[in-house]
C-alpha atoms as a PDB file:
ATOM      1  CA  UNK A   1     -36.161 227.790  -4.913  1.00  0.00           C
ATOM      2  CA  UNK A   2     -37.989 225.218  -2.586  1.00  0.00           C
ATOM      3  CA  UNK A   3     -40.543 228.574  -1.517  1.00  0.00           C
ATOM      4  CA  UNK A   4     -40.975 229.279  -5.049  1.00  0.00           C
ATOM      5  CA  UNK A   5     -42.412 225.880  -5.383  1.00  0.00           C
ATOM      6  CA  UNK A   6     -44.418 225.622  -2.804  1.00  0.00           C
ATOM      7  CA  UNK A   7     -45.763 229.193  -3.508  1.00  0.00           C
ATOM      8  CA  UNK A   8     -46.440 227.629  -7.293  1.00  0.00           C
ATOM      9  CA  UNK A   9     -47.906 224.968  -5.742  1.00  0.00           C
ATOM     10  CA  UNK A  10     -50.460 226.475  -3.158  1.00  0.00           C
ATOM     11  CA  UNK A  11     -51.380 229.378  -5.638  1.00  0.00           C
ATOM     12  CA  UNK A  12     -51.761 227.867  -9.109  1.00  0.00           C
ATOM     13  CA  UNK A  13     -52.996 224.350  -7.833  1.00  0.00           C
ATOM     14  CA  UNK A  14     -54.237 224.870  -4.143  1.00  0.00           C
ATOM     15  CA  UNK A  15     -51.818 222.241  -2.938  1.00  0.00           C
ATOM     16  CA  UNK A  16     -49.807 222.421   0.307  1.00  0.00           C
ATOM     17  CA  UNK A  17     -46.508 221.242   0.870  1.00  0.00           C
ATOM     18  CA  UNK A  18     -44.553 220.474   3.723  1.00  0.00           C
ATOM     19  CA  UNK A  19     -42.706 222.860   6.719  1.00  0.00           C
ATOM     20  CA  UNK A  20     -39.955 221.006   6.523  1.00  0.00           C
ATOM     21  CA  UNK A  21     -37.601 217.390   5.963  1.00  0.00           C
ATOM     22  CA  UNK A  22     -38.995 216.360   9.302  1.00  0.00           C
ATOM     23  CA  UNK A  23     -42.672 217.078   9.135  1.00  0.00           C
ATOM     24  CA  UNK A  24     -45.368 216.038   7.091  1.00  0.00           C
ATOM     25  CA  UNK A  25     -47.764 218.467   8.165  1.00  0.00           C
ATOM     26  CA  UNK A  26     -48.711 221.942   5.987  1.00  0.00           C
ATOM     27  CA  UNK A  27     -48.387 225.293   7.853  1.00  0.00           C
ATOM     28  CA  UNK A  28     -52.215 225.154   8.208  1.00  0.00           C
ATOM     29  CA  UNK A  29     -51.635 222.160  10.546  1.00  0.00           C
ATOM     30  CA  UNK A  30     -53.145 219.751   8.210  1.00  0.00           C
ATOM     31  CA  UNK A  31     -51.456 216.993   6.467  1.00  0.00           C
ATOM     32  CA  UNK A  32     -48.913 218.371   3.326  1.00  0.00           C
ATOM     33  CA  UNK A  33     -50.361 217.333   0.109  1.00  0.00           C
ATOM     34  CA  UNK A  34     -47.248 217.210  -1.323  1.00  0.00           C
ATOM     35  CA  UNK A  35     -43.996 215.819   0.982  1.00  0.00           C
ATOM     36  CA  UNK A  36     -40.872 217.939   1.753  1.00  0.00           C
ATOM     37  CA  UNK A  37     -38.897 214.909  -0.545  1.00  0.00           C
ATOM     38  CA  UNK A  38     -40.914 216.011  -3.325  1.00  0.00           C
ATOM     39  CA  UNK A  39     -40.824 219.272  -3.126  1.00  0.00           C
ATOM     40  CA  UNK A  40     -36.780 218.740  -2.815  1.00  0.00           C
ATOM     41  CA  UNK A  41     -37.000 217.071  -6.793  1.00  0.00           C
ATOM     42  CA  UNK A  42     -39.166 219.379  -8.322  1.00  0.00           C
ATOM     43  CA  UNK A  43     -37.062 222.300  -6.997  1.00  0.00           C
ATOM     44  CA  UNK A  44     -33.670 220.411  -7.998  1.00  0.00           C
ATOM     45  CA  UNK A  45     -35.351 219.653 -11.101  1.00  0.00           C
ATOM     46  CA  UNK A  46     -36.595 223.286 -12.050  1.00  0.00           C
ATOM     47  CA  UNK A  47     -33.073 224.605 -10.959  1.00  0.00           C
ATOM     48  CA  UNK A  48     -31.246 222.333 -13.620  1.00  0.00           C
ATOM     49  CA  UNK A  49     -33.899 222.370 -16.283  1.00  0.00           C
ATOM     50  CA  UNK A  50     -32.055 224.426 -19.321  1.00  0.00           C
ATOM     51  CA  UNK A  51     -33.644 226.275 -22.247  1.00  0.00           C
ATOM     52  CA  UNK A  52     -31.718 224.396 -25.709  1.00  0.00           C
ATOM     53  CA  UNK A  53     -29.092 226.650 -26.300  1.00  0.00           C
ATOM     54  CA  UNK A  54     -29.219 228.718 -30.178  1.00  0.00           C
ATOM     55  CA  UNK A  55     -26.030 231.286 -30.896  1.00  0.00           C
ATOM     56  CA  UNK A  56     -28.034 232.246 -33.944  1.00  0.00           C
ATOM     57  CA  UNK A  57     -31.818 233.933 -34.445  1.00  0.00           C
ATOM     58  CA  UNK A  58     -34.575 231.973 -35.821  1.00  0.00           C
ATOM     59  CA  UNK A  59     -35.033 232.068 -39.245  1.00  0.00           C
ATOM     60  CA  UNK A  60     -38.670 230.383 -39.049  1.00  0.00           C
ATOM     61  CA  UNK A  61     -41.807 232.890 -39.853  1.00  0.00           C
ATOM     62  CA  UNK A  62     -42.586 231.483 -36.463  1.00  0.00           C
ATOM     63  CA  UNK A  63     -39.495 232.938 -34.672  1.00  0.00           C
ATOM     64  CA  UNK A  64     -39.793 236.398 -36.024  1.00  0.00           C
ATOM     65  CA  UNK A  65     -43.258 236.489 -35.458  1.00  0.00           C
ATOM     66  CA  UNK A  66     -42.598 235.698 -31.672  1.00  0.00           C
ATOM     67  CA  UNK A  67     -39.339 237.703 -31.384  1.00  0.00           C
ATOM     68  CA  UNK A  68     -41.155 240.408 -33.038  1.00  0.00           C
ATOM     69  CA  UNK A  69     -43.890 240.367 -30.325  1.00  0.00           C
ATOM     70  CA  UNK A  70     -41.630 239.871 -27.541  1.00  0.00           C
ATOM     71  CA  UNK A  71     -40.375 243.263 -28.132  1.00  0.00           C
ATOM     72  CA  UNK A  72     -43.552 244.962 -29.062  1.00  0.00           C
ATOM     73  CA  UNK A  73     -44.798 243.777 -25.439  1.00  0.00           C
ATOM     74  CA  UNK A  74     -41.625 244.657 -23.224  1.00  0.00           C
ATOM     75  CA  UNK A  75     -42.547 242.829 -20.159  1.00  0.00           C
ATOM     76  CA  UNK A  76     -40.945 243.135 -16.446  1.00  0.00           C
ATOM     77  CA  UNK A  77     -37.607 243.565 -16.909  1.00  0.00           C
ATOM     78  CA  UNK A  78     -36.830 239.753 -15.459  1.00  0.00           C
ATOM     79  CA  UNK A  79     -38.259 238.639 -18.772  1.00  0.00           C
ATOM     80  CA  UNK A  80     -35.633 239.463 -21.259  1.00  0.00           C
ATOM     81  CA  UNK A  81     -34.625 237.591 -25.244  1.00  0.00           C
ATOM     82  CA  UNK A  82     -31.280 236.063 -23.929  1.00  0.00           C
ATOM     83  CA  UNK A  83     -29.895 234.857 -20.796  1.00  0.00           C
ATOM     84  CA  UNK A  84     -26.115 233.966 -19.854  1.00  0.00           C
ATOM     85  CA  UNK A  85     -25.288 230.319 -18.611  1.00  0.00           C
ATOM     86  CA  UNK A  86     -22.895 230.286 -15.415  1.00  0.00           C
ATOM     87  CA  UNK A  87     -21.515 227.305 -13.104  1.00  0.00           C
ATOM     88  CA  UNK A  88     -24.701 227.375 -10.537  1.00  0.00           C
END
């Protein structure tokens, strides 16, 4: 999860993070933009953040409407309408 991050954070925003808990330097050689603590949280937070879980299908105009276009665009195949919840 931490290279995800840092991958997210180079290529969407152009900002480096650390090599590692001991170093403050990117792997350019310059100074991290963002610190190896930081990029600790925001993976930790990303990895417990939760979608607010629904047993039942919208009944908004809204949520068909989405729904509807969800499967009229079938994505990659990671991108799917439901996902299970586990222990990890």
């Amino acid at each position: 999860m931490k290279q995800q991050s840092a991958n997210a954070y180079l290529d969407d925003m152009g900002l480096t993070t650390a090599t590692g808990a001991d170093s403050t330097m990117a792997t350019n050689g310059s100074p991290a933009d963002i610190s190896w603590e930081n990029l600790d949280g925001v993976s930790y937070y990303t990895q417990t953040l939760a979608a607010q879980a629904t047993d039942e299908k919208s009944h908004s105009l809204l949520g068909k409407q989405e729904s509807a276009l969800f499967d009229q665009l079938q994505g990659p195949p990671c991108h799917v309408p439901s996902q299970r919840k586990g222990n990890n």
